[in-house]
Protein backbone atom coordinates (compact mmCIF):
# COMPACT_ATOMS: atom_id res chain seq x y z
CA UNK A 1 87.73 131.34 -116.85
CA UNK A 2 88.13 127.48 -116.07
CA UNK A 3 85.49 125.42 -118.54
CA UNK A 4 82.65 124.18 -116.78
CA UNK A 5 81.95 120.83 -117.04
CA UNK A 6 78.84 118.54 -116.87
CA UNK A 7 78.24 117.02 -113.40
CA UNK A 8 75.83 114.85 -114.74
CA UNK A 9 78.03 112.27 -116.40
CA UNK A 10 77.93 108.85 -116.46
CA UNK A 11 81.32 107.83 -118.08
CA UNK A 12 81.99 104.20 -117.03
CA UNK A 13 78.75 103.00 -116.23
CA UNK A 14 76.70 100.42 -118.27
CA UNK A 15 72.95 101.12 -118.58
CA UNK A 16 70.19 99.20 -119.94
CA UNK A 17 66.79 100.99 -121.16
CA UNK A 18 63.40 99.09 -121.68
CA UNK A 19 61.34 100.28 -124.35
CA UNK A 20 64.38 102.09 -125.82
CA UNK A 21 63.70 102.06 -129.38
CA UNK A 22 60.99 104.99 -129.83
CA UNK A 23 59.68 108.17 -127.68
CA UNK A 24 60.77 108.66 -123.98
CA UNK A 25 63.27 105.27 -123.92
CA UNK A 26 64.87 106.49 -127.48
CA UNK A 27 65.69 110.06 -126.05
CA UNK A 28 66.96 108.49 -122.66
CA UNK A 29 68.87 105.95 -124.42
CA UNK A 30 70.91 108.53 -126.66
CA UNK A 31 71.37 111.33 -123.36
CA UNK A 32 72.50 108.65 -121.39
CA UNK A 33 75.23 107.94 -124.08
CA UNK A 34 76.20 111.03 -124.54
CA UNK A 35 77.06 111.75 -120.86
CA UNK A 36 79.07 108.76 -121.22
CA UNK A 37 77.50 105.47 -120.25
CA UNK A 38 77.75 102.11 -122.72
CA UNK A 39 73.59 101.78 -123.04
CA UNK A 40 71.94 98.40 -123.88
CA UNK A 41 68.57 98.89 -125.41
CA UNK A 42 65.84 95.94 -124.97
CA UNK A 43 62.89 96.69 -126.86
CA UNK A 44 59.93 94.02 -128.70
CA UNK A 45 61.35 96.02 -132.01
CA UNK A 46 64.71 96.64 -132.24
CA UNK A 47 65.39 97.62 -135.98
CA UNK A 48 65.55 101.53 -135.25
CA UNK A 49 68.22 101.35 -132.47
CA UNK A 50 71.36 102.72 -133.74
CA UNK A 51 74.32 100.67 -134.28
CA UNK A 52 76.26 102.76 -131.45
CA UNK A 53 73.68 101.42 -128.70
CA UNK A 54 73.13 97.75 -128.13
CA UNK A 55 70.34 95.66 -128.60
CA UNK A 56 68.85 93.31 -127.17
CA UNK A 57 65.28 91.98 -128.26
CA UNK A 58 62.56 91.18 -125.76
CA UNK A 59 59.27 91.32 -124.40
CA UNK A 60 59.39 92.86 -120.96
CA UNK A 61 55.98 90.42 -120.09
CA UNK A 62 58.20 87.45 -120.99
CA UNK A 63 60.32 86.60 -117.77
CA UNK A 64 62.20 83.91 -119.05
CA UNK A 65 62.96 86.24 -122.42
CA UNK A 66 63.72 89.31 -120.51
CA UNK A 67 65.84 87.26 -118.63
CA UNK A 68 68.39 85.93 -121.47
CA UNK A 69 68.07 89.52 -123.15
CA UNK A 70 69.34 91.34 -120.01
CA UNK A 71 72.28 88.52 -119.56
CA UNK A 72 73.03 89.33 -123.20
CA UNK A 73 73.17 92.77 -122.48
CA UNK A 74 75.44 92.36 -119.57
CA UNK A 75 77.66 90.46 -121.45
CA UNK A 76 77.64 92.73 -124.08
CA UNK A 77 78.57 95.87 -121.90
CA UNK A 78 80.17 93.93 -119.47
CA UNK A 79 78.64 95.02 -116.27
CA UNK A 80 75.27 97.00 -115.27
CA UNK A 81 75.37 99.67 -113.36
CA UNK A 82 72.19 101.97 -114.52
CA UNK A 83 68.76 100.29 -115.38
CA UNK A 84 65.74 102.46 -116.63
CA UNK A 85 62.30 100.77 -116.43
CA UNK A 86 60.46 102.46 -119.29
CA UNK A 87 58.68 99.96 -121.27
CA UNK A 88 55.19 100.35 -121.37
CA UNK A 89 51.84 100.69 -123.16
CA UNK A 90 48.79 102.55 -122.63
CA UNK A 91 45.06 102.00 -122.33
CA UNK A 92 42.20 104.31 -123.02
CA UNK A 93 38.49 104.32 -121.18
CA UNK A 94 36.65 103.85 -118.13
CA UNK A 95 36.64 100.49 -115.67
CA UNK A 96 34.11 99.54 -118.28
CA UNK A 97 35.96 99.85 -121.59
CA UNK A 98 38.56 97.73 -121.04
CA UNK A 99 38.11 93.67 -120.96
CA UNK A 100 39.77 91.72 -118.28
CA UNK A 101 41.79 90.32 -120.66
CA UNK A 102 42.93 93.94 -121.41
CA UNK A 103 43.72 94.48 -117.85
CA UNK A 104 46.10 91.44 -117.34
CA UNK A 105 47.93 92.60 -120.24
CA UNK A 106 48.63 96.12 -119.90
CA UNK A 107 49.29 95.04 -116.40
CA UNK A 108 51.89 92.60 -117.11
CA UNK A 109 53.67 94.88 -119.25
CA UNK A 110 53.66 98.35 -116.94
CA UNK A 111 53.83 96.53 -114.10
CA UNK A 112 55.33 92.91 -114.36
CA UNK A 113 58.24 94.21 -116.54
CA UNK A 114 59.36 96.29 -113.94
CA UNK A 115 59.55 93.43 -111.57
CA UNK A 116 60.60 91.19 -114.42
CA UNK A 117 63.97 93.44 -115.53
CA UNK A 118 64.85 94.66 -112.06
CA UNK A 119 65.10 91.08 -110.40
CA UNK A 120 67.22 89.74 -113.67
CA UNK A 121 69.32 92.87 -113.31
CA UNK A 122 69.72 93.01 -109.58
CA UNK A 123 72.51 90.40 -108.98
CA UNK A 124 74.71 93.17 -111.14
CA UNK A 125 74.14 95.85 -109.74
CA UNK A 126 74.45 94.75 -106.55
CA UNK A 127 78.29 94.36 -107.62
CA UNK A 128 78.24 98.38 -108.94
CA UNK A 129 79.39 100.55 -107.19
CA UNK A 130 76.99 103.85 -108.39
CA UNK A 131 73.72 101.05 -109.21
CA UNK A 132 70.34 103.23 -109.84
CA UNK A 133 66.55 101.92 -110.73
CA UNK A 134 64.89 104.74 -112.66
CA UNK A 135 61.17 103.73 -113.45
CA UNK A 136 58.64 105.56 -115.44
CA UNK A 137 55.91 106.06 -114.16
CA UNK A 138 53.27 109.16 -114.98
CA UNK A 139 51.38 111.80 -113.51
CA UNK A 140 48.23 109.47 -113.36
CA UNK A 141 49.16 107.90 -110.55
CA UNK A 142 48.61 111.15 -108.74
CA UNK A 143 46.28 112.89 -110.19
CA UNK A 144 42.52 111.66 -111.63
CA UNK A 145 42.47 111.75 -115.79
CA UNK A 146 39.46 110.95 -117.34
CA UNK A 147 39.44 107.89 -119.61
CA UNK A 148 42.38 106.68 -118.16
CA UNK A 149 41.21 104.16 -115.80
CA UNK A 150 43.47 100.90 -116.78
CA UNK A 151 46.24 102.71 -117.49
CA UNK A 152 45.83 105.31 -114.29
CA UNK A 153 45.95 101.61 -112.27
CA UNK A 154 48.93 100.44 -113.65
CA UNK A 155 51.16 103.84 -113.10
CA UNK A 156 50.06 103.97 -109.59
CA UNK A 157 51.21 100.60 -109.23
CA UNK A 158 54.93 101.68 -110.41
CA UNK A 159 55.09 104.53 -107.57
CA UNK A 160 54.19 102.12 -104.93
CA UNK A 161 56.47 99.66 -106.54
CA UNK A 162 59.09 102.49 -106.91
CA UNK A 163 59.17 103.19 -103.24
CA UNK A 164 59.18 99.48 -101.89
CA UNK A 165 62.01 98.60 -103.97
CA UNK A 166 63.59 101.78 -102.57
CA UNK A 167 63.52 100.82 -99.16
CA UNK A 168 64.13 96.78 -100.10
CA UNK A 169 67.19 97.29 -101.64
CA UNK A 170 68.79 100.48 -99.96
CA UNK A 171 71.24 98.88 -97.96
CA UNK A 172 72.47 96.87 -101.13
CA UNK A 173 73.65 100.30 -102.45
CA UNK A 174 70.69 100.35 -105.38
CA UNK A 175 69.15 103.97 -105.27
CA UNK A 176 65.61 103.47 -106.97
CA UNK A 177 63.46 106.12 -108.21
CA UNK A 178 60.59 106.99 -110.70
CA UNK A 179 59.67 110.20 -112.76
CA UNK A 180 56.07 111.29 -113.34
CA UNK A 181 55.77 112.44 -116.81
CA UNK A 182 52.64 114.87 -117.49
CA UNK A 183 51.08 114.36 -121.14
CA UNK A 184 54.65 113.85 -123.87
CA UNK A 185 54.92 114.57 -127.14
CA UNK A 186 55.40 110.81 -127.67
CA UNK A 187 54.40 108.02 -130.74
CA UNK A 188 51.45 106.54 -128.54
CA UNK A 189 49.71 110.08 -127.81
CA UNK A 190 50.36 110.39 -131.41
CA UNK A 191 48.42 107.64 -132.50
CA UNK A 192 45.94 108.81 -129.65
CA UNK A 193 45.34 112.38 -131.31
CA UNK A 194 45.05 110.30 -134.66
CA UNK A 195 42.60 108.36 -133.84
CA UNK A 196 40.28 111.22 -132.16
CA UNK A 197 37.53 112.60 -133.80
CA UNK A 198 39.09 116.20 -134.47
CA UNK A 199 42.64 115.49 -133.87
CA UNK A 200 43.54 119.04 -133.43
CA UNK A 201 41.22 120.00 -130.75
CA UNK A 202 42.26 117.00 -129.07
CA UNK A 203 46.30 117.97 -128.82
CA UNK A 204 44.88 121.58 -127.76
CA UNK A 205 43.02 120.07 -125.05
CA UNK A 206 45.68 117.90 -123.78
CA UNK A 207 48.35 121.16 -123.98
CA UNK A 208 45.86 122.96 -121.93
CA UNK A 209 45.51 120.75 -119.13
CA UNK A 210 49.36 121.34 -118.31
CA UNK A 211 49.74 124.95 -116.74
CA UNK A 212 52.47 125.44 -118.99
CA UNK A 213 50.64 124.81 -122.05
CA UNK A 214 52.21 122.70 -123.97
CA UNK A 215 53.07 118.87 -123.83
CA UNK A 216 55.94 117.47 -122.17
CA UNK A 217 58.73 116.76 -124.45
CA UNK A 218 60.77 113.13 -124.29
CA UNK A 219 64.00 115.33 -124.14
CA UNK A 220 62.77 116.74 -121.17
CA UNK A 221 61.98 113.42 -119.32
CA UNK A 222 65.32 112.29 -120.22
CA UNK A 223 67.05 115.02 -119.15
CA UNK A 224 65.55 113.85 -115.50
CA UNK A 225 65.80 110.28 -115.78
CA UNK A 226 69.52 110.57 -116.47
CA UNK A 227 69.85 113.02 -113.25
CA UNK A 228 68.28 110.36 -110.99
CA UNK A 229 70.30 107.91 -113.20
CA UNK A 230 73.69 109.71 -112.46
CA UNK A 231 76.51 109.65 -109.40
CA UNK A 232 74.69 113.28 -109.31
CA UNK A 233 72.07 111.87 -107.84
CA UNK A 234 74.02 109.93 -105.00
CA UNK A 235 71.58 111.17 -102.37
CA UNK A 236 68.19 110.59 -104.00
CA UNK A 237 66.32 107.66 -103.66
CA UNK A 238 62.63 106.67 -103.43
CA UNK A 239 61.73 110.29 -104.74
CA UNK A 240 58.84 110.75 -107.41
CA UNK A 241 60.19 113.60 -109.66
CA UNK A 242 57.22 114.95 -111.77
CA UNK A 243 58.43 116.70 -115.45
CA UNK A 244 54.76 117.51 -116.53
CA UNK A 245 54.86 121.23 -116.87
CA UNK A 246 53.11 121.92 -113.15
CA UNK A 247 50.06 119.52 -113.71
CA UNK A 248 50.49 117.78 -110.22
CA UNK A 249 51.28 120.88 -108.30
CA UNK A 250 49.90 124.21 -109.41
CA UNK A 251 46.57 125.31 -109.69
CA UNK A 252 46.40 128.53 -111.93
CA UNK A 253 43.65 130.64 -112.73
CA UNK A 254 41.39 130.21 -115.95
CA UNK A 255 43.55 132.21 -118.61
């Protein structure tokens, strides 16, 4: 029997992943290696990043930073063909917890840095010839969380962002799409669930809210981003691809 090989490779290509130094942008970074792909990491923190990855040091809020890191990056890998959007932070609370000050910054970041990386990057990829824009966003931009108004705001943002630049930039050959993670097993629900009054009732309560009881794993999100990220994915673009064990679309009895 002939070997079967992995479809989902990206030997050749040249990626770049925000916020790839920890959780969901550390497990992307690494997959996308390993199918093949020279991967530029740009992170606020780059001291974890392992030597086989590059890094690049920025603050995706910065524009005028962002913009020397990703021309160091290109130099670095010496083209750009993949670019994954996942820098972010979160925000906890109702319209009312949150100052305004709080707003323009997690806004900045979740939002702006998209448009900040993907317009520095854009003049390269429109010379690749397999260029993809993978955002990620979350499932609260579809569905209502509690205490997750800010934060909620800014991921909704991202789809509608996802889906413009989709249809912008179509006809330059730039598939762009953006995965919906449920609740991860990730440093910043970490620190959430650390800082909650009874930390374990808090992770059980988070697991239960996903029908398949349990929280999303980064692996798992990676495993999608570098689909969308891949020649694979040749035919896919301005699609929303949830990985948050059926919260968006099933509605299952009471166990």
């Amino acid at each position: 029997m002939a070997a079967v090989t992995d479809p989902i490779r990206l030997d050749g290509l040249a990626a770049l992943v925000t916020g790839g130094a920890s959780g969901i942008g550390s497990a992307t970074a690494g997959l996308l290696a390993a199918r093949g792909a020279r991967v530029a990491v740009l992170d606020r923190e780059t001291d974890g990043v392992p030597s086989s990855l590059q890094a690049v040091r920025a603050d995706v809020a910065d524009e005028r930073a962002v913009q020397e890191a990703v021309a160091a990056a290109v130099e670095r890998l010496g083209a750009l063909d993949v670019v994954v959007n996942n820098a972010g932070v979160g925000a906890a609370g109702t319209i009312e917890a949150n100052p305004t000050e709080e707003w323009q910054r997690v806004y900045a970041v979740n939002v702006l840095g998209i448009v900040h990386v993907s317009r520095a990057a854009l003049t390269h990829l429109r010379a690749s010839r397999s260029a993809a824009i993978v955002n990620t966003c979350s499932i609260a931009a579809t569905v209502g969380l509690p205490q997750r108004a800010l934060y909620s705001a800014t991921k909704g943002a991202v789809q509608s962002l996802t889906l413009a630049m989709a249809a912008d930039h179509l006809h330059e050959g730039i598939r762009v799409n953006c995965v919906n993670p449920g609740t991860a097993d990730t440093p910043w629900v970490a620190r959430l669930l650390d800082a909650a009054a009874d930390p374990v009732a808090e992770r059980a309560a988070l697991e239960a809210r996903q029908p398949m009881g349990r929280l999303v794993g980064a692996e798992e999100v990676a495993q999608a981003i570098a689909y969308l990220a891949s020649p694979a994915a040749g035919a896919t673009t301005g699609t929303i691809l949830p990985v948050d064990g059926g919260m968006q679309g099933l509605r299952l009895p009471p166990a």
